[in-house]
C-alpha atoms as a PDB file:
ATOM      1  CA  UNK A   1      -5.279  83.230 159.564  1.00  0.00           C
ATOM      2  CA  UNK A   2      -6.306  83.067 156.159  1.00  0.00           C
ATOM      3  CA  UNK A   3      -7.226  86.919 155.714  1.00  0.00           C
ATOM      4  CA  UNK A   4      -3.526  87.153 156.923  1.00  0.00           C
ATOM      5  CA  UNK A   5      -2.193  85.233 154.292  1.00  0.00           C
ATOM      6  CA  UNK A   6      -4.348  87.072 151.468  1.00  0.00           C
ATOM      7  CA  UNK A   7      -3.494  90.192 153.034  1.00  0.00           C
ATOM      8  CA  UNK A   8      -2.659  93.151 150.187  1.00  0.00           C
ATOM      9  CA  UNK A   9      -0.819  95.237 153.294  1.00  0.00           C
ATOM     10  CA  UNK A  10       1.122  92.323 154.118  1.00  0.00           C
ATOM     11  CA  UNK A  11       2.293  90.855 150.495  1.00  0.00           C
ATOM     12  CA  UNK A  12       4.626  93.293 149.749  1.00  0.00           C
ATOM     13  CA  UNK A  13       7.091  92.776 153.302  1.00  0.00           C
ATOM     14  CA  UNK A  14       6.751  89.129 152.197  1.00  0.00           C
ATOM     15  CA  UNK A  15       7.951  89.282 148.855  1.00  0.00           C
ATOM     16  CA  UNK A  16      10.863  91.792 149.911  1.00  0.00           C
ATOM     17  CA  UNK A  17      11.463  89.598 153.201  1.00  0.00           C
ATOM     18  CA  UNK A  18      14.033  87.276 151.358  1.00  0.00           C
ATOM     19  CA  UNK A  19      15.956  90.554 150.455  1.00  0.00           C
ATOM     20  CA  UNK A  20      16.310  91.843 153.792  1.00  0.00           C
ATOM     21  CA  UNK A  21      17.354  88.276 155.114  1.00  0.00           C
ATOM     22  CA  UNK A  22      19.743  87.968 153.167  1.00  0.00           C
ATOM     23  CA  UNK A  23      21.125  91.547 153.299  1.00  0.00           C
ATOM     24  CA  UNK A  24      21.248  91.093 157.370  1.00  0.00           C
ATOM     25  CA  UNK A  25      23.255  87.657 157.268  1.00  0.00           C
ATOM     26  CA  UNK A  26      25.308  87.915 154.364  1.00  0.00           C
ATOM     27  CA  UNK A  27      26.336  91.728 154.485  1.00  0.00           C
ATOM     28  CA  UNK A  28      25.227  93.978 157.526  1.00  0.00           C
ATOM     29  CA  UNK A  29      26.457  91.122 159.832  1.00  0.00           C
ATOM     30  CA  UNK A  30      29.631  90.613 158.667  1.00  0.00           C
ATOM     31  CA  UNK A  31      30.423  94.615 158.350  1.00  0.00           C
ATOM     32  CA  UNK A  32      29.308  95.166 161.676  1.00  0.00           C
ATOM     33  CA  UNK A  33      31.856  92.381 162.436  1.00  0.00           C
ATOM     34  CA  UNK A  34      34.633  93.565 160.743  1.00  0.00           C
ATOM     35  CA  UNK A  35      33.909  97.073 162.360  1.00  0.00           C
ATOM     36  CA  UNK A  36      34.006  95.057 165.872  1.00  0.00           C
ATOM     37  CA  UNK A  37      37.272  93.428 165.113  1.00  0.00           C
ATOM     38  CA  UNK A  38      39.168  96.595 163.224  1.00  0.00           C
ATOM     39  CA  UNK A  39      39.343  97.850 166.780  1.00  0.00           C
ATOM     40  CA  UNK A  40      40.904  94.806 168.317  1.00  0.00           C
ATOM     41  CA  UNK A  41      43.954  92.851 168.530  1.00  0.00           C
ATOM     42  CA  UNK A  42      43.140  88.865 167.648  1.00  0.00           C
ATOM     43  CA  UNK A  43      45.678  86.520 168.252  1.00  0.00           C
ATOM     44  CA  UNK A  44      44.403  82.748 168.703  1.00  0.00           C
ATOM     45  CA  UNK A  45      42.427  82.309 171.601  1.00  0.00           C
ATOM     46  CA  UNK A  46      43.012  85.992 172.707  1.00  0.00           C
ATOM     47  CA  UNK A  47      41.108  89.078 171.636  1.00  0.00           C
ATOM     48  CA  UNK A  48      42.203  92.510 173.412  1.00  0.00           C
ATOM     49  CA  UNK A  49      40.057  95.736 172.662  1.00  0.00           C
ATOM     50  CA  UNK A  50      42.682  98.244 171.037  1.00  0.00           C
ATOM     51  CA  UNK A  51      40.673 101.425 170.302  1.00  0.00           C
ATOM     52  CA  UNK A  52      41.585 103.081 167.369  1.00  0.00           C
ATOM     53  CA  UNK A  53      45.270 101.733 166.654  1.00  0.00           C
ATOM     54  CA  UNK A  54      44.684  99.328 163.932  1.00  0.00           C
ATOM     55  CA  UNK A  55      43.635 102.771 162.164  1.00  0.00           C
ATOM     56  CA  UNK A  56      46.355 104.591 163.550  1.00  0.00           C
ATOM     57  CA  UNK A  57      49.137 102.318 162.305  1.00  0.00           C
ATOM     58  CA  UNK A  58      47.295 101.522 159.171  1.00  0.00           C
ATOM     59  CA  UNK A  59      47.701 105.919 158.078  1.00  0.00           C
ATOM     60  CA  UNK A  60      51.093 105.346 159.131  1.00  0.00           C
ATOM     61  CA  UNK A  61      51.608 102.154 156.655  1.00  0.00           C
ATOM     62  CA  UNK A  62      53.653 102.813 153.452  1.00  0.00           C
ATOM     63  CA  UNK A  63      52.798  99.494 152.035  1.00  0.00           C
ATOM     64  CA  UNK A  64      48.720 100.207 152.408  1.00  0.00           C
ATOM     65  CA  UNK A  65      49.419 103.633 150.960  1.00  0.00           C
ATOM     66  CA  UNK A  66      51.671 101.548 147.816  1.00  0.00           C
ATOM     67  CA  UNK A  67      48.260 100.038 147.218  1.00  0.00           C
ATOM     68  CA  UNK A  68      45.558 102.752 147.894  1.00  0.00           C
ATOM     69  CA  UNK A  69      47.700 104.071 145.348  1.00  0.00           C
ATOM     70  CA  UNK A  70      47.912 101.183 142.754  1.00  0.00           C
ATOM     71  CA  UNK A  71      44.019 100.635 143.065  1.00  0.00           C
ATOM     72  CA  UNK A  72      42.928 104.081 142.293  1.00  0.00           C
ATOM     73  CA  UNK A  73      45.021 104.054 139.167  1.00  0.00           C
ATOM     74  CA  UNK A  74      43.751 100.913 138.262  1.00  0.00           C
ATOM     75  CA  UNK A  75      40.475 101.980 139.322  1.00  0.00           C
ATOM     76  CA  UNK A  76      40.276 105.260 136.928  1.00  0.00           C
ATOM     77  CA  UNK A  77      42.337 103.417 134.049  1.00  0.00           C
ATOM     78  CA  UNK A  78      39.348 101.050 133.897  1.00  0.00           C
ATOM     79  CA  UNK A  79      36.572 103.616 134.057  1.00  0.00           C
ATOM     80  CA  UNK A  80      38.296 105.834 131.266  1.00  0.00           C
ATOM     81  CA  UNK A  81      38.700 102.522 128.869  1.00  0.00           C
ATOM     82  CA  UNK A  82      35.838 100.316 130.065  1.00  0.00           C
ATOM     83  CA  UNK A  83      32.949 102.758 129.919  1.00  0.00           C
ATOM     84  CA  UNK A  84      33.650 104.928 126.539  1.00  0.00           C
ATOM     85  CA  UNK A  85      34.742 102.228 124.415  1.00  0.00           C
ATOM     86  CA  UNK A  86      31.586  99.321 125.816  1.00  0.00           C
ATOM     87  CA  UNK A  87      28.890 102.403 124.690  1.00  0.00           C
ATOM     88  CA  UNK A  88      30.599 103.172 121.202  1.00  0.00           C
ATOM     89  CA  UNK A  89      30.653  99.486 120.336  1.00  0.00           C
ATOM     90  CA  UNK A  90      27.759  98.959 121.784  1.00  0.00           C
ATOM     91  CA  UNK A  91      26.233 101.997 119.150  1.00  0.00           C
ATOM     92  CA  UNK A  92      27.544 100.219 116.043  1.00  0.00           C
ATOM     93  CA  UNK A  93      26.083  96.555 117.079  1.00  0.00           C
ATOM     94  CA  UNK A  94      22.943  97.984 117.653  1.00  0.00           C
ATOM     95  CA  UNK A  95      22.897 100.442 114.600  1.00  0.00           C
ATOM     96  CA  UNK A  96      20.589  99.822 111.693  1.00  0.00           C
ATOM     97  CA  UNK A  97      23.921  99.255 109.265  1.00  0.00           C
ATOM     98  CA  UNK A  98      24.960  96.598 111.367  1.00  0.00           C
ATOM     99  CA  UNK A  99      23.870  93.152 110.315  1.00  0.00           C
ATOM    100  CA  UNK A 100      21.974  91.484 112.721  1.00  0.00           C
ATOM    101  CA  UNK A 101      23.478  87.912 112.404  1.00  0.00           C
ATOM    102  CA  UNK A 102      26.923  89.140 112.368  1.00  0.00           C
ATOM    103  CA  UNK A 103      26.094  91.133 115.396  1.00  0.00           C
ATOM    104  CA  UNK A 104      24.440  88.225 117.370  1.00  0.00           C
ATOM    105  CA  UNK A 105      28.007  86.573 116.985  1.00  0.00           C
ATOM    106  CA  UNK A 106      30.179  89.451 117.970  1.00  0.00           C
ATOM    107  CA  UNK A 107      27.456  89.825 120.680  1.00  0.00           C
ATOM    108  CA  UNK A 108      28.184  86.221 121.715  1.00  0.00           C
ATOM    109  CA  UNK A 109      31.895  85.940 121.455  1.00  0.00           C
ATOM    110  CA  UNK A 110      32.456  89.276 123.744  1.00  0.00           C
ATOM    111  CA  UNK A 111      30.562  87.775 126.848  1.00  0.00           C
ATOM    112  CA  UNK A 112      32.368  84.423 126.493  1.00  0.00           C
ATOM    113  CA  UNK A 113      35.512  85.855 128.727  1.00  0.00           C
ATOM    114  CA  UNK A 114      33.073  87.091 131.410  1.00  0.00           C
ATOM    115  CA  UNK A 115      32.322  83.373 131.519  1.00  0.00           C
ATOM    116  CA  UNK A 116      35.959  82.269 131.424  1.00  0.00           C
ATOM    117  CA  UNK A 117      38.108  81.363 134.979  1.00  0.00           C
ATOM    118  CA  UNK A 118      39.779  84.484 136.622  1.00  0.00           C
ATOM    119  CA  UNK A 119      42.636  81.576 137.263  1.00  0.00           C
ATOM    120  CA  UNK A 120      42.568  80.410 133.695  1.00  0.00           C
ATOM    121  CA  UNK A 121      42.762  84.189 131.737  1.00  0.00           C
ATOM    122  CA  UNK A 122      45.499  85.177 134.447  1.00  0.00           C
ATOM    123  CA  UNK A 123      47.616  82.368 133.096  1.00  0.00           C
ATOM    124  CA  UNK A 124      47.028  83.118 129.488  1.00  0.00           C
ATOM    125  CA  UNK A 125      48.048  86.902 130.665  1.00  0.00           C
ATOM    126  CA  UNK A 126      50.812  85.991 132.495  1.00  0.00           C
ATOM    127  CA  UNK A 127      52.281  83.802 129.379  1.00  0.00           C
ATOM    128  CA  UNK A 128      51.192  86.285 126.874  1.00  0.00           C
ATOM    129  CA  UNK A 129      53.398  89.234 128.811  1.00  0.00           C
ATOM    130  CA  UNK A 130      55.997  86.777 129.681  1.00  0.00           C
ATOM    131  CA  UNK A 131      59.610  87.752 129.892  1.00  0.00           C
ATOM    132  CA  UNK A 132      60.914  85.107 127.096  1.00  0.00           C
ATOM    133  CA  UNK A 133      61.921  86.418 123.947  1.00  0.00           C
ATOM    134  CA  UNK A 134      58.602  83.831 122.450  1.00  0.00           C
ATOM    135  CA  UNK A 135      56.494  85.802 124.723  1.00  0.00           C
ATOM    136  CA  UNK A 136      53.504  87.163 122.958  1.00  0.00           C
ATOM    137  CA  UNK A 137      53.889  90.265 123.406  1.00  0.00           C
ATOM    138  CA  UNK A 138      57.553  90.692 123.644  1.00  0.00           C
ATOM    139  CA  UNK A 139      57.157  89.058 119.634  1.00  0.00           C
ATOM    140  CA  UNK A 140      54.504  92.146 118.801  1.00  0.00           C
ATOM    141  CA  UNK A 141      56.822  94.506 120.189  1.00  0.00           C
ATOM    142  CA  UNK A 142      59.874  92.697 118.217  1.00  0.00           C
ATOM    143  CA  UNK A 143      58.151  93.461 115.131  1.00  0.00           C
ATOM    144  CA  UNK A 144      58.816  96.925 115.612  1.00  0.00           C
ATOM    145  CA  UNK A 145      62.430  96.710 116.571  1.00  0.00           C
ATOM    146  CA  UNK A 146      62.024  96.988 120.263  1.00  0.00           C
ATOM    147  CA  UNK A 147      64.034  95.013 122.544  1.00  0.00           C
ATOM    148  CA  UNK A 148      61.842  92.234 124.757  1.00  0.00           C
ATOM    149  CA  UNK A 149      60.605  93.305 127.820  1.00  0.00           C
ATOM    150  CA  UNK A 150      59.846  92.191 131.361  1.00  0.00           C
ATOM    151  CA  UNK A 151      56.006  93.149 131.297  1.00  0.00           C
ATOM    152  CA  UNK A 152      55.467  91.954 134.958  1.00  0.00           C
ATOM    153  CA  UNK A 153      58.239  93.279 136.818  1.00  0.00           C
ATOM    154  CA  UNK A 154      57.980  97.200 135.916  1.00  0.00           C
ATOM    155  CA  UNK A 155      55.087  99.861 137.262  1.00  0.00           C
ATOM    156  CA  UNK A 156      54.077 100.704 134.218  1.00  0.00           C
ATOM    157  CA  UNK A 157      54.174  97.705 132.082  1.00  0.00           C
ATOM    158  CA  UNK A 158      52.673  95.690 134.784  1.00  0.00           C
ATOM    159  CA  UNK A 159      49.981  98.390 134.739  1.00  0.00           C
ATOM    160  CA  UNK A 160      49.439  97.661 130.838  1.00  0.00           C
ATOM    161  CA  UNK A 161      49.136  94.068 131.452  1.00  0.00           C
ATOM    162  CA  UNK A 162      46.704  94.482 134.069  1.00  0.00           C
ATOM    163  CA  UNK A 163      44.167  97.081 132.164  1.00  0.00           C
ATOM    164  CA  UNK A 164      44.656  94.471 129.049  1.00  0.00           C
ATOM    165  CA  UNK A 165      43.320  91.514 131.100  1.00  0.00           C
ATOM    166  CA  UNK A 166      40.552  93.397 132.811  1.00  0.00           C
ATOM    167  CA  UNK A 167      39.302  94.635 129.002  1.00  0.00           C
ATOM    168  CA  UNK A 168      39.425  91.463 127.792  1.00  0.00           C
ATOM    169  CA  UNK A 169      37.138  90.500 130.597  1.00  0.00           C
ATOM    170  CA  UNK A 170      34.685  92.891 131.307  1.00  0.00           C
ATOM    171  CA  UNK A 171      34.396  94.722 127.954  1.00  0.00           C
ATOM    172  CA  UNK A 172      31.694  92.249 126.542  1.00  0.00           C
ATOM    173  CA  UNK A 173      29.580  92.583 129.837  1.00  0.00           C
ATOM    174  CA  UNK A 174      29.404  96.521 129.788  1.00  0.00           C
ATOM    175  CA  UNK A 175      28.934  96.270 125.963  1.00  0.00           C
ATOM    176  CA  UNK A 176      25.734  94.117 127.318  1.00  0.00           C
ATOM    177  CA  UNK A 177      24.614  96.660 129.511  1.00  0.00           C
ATOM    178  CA  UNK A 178      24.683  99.695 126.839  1.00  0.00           C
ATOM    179  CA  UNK A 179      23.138  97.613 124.304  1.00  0.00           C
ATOM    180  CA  UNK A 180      19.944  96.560 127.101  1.00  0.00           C
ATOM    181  CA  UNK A 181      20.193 100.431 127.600  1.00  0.00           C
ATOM    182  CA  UNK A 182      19.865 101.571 124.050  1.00  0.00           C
ATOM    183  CA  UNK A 183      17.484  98.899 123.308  1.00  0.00           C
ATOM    184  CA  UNK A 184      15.158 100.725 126.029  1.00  0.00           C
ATOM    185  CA  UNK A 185      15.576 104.477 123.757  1.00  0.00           C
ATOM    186  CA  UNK A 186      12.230 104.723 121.811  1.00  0.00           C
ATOM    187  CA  UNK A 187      13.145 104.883 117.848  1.00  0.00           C
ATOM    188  CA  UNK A 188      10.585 108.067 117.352  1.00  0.00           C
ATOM    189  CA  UNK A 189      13.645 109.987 118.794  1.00  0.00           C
ATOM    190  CA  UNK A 190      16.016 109.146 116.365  1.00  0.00           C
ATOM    191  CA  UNK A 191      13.297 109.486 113.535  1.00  0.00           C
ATOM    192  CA  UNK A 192      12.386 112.873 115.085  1.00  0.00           C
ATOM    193  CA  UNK A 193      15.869 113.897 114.966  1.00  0.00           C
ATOM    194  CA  UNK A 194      16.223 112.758 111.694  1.00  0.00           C
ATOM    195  CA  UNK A 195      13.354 115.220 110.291  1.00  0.00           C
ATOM    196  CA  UNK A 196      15.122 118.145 111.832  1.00  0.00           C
ATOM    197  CA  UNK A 197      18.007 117.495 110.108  1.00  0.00           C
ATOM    198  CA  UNK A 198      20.645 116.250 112.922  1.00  0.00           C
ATOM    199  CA  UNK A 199      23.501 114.495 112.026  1.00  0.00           C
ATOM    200  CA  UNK A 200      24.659 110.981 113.662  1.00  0.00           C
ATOM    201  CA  UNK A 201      26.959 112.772 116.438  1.00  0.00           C
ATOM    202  CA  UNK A 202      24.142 115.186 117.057  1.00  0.00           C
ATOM    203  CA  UNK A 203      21.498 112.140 117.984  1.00  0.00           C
ATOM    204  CA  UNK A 204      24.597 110.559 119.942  1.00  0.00           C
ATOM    205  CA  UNK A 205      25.312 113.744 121.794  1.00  0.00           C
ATOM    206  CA  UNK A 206      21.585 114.687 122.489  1.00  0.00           C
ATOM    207  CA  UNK A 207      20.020 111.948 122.199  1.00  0.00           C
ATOM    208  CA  UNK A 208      21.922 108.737 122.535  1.00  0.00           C
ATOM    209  CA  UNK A 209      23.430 109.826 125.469  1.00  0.00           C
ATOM    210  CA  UNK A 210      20.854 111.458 127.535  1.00  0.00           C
ATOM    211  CA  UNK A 211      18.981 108.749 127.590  1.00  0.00           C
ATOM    212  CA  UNK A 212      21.646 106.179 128.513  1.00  0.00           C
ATOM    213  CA  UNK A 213      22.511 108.025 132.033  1.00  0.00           C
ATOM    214  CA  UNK A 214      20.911 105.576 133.822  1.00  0.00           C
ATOM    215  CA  UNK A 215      23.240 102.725 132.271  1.00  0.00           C
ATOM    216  CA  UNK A 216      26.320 105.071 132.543  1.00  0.00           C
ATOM    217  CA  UNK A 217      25.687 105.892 136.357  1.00  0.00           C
ATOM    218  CA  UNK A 218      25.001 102.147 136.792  1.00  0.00           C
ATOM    219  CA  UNK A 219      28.305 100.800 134.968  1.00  0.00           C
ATOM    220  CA  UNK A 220      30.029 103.940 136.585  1.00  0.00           C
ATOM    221  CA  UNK A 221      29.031 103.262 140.064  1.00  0.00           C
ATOM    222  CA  UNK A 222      29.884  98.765 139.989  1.00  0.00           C
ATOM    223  CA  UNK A 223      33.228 100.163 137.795  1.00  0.00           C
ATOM    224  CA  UNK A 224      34.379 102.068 141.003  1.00  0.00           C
ATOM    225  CA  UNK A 225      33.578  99.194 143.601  1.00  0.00           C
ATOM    226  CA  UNK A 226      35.376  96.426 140.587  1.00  0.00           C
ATOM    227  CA  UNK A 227      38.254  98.652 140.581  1.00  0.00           C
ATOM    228  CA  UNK A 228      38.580  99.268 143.706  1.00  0.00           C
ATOM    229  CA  UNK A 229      38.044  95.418 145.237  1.00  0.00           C
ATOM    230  CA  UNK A 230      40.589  94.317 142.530  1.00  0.00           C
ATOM    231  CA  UNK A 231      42.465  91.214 144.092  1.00  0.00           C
ATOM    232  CA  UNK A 232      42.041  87.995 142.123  1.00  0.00           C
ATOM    233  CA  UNK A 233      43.266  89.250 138.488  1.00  0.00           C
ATOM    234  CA  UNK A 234      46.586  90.751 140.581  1.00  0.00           C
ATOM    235  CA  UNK A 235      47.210  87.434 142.104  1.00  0.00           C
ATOM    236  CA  UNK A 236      46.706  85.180 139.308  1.00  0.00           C
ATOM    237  CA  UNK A 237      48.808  87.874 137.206  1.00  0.00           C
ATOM    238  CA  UNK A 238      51.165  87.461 139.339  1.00  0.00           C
ATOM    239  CA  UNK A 239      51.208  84.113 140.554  1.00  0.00           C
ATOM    240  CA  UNK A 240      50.430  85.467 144.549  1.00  0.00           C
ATOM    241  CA  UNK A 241      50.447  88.459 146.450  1.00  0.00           C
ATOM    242  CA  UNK A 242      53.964  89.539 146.241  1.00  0.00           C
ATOM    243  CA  UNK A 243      54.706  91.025 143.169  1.00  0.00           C
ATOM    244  CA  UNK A 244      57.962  92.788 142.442  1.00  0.00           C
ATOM    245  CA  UNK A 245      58.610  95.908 144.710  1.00  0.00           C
ATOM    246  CA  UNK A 246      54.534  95.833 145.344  1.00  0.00           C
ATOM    247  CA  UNK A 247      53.698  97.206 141.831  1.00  0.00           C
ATOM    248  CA  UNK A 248      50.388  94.711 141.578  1.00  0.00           C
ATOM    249  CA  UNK A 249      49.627  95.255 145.372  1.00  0.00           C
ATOM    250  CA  UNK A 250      45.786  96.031 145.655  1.00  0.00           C
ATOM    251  CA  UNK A 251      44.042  96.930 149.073  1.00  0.00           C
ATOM    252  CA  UNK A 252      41.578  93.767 148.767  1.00  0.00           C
ATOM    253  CA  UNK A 253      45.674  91.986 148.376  1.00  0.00           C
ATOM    254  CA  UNK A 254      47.254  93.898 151.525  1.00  0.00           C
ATOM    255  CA  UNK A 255      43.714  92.708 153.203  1.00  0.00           C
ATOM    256  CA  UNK A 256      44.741  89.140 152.122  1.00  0.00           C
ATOM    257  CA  UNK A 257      48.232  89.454 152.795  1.00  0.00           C
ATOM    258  CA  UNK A 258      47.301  90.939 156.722  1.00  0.00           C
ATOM    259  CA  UNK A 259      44.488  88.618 157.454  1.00  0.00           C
ATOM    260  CA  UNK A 260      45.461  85.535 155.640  1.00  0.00           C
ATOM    261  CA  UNK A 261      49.373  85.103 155.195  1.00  0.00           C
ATOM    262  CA  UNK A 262      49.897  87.144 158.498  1.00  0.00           C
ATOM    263  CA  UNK A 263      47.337  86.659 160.402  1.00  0.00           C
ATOM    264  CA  UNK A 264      46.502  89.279 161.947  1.00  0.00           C
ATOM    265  CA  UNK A 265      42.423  90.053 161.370  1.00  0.00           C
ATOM    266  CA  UNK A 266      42.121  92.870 163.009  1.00  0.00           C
ATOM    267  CA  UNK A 267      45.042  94.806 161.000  1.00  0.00           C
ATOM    268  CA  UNK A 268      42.932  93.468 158.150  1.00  0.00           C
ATOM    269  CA  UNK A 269      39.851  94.233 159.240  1.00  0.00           C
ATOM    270  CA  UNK A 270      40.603  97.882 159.497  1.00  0.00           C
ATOM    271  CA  UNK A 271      41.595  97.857 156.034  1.00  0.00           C
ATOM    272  CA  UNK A 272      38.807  96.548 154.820  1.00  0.00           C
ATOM    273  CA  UNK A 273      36.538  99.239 156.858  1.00  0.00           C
ATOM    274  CA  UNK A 274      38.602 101.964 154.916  1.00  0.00           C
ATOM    275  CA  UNK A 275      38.331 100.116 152.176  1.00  0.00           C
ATOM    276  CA  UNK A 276      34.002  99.832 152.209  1.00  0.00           C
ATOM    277  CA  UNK A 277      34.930 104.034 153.657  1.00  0.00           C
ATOM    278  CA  UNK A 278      36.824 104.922 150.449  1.00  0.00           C
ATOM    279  CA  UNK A 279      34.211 102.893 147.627  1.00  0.00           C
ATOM    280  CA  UNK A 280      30.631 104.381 149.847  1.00  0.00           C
ATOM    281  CA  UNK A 281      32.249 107.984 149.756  1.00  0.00           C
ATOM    282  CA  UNK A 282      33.723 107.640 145.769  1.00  0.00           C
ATOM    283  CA  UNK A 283      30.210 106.499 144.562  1.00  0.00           C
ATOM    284  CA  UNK A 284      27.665 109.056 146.262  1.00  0.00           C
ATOM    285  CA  UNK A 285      30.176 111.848 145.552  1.00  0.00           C
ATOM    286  CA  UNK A 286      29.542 110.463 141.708  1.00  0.00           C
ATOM    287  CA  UNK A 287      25.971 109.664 142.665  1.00  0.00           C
ATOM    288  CA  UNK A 288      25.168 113.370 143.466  1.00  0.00           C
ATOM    289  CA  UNK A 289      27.702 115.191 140.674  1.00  0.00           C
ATOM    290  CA  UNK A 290      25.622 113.373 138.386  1.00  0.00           C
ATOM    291  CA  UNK A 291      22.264 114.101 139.806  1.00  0.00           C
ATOM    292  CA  UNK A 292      20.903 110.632 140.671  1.00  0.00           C
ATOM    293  CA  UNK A 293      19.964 111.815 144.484  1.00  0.00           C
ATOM    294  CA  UNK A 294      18.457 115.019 142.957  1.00  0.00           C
ATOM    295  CA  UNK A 295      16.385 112.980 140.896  1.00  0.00           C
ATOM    296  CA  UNK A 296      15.212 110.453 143.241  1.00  0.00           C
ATOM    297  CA  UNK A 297      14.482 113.111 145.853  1.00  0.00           C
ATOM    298  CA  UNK A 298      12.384 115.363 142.992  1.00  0.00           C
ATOM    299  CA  UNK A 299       9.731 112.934 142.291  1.00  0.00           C
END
């Protein structure tokens, strides 16, 4: 017993045994479950097998396509502003001109709304692209001579307000990341660089970010499933799951609106099968285009 215990062959499954637990119960389970009950018809106290029909009617759904739609564009309207902007700012706080007190505060005060309430910003949001005249952004826009506008209850403006809240609350964290990233760069690159005469944009472009692709395939890849599993910044936005003409609808919201406010889990579960379906196939598409498998598989 006690050379089983000390065992060197047997440490490692022990120490990765807590992982696998809690992979099995907490995620393989309930997918396997939701598979199980896309394909039936669940009423209470009455489950009937139905084949492939939940799918069938959920292609055939104009609403689910309304959000497919909606979450994609939110999806790549957060990858285009939440990934370039976090590594730029995330250049100048670490840069040698920045000072390092001033930068410990600005470090600080960006990762505070990753800490705030989804339910709390959503209300500030909601006020601050309010339809009233006072509105806070209706008085920004005023300064310019434009009319007030009713943020929440157009495509496009709702779009705004919903991009606006998710930079104000995930910019700080992938700031974090880049910085832990560039932090990891050994400085005998940049000095190298520096003796053959490149520029700052030269030891961004060849150097900088190089050797940050395993932070930008890493912010890339959690962007995609965040953008994609939107729900709780729509719903507080909009106080619920029924914004005007569907324009904040999100596939993790039809989900809701199916499963919870309907009550029908199997319609639900099938759309959260296509919606694990669409985020698995988005990320190893991005996984291979940017050479992540190749490199794994080459060592």
């Amino acid at each position: 017993m006690k050379k089983l215990l000390y065992s060197r062959k047997l440490a490692p499954y022990v120490f990765v045994l807590p992982f696998i637990l809690t992979f099995l119960v907490f995620w393989m389970v309930p997918i396997i479950k939701s598979v199980i009950m896309s394909t039936q018809d669940i009423l209470p106290g009455q489950t009937e097998f139905v084949a492939l029909d939940n799918y069938t009617r959920l292609f055939g759904d104009r609403i689910f396509k309304i959000a497919v739609a909606n979450s994609f564009k939110y999806m790549v309207g957060t990858l285009i502003l939440l990934i370039p902007i976090p590594m730029l700012l995330a250049c100048l706080i670490n840069s040698k001109l920045a000072n390092s007190k001033v930068a410990a505060i600005f470090k600080s005060a960006m990762f505070v709304p990753a800490l705030t309430s989804v339910v709390v910003a959503g209300t500030i949001f909601r006020l601050i692209f309010g339809e009233m005249d006072t509105a806070l952004m209706n008085q920004v826009i005023g300064l310019f001579g434009l009319e007030p506008i009713k943020w929440l209850k157009e495509s496009t403006t709702g779009y705004i307000a919903l991009l606006a809240l998710a930079c104000w609350r995930w910019m700080g964290v992938n700031t974090m990341y880049f910085i832990a990233g560039l932090q990891s760069i050994p400085a005998d690159y940049y000095e190298a660089a520096t003796v053959d005469g490149a520029n700052t944009l030269q030891k961004f472009r060849y150097i900088t970010v190089p050797q940050l692709k395993p932070t930008i395939v890493y912010v890339l890849t959690i962007s995609i499933y965040g953008g994609l599993a939107m729900f709780n910044e729509s719903y507080m936005l909009y106080q619920g799951n029924n914004s005007p003409n569907n324009i904040g609808l999100t596939i993790v919201g039809y989900l809701y609106r199916q499963g919870i406010e309907k009550n029908d889990m199997g319609y639900a579960s099938a759309v959260g099968v296509v919606l694990l379906v669409l985020v698995l196939v988005i990320n190893i598409i991005q996984l291979v285009a940017t050479g992540t498998f190749k490199k794994e598989g080459g060592r």
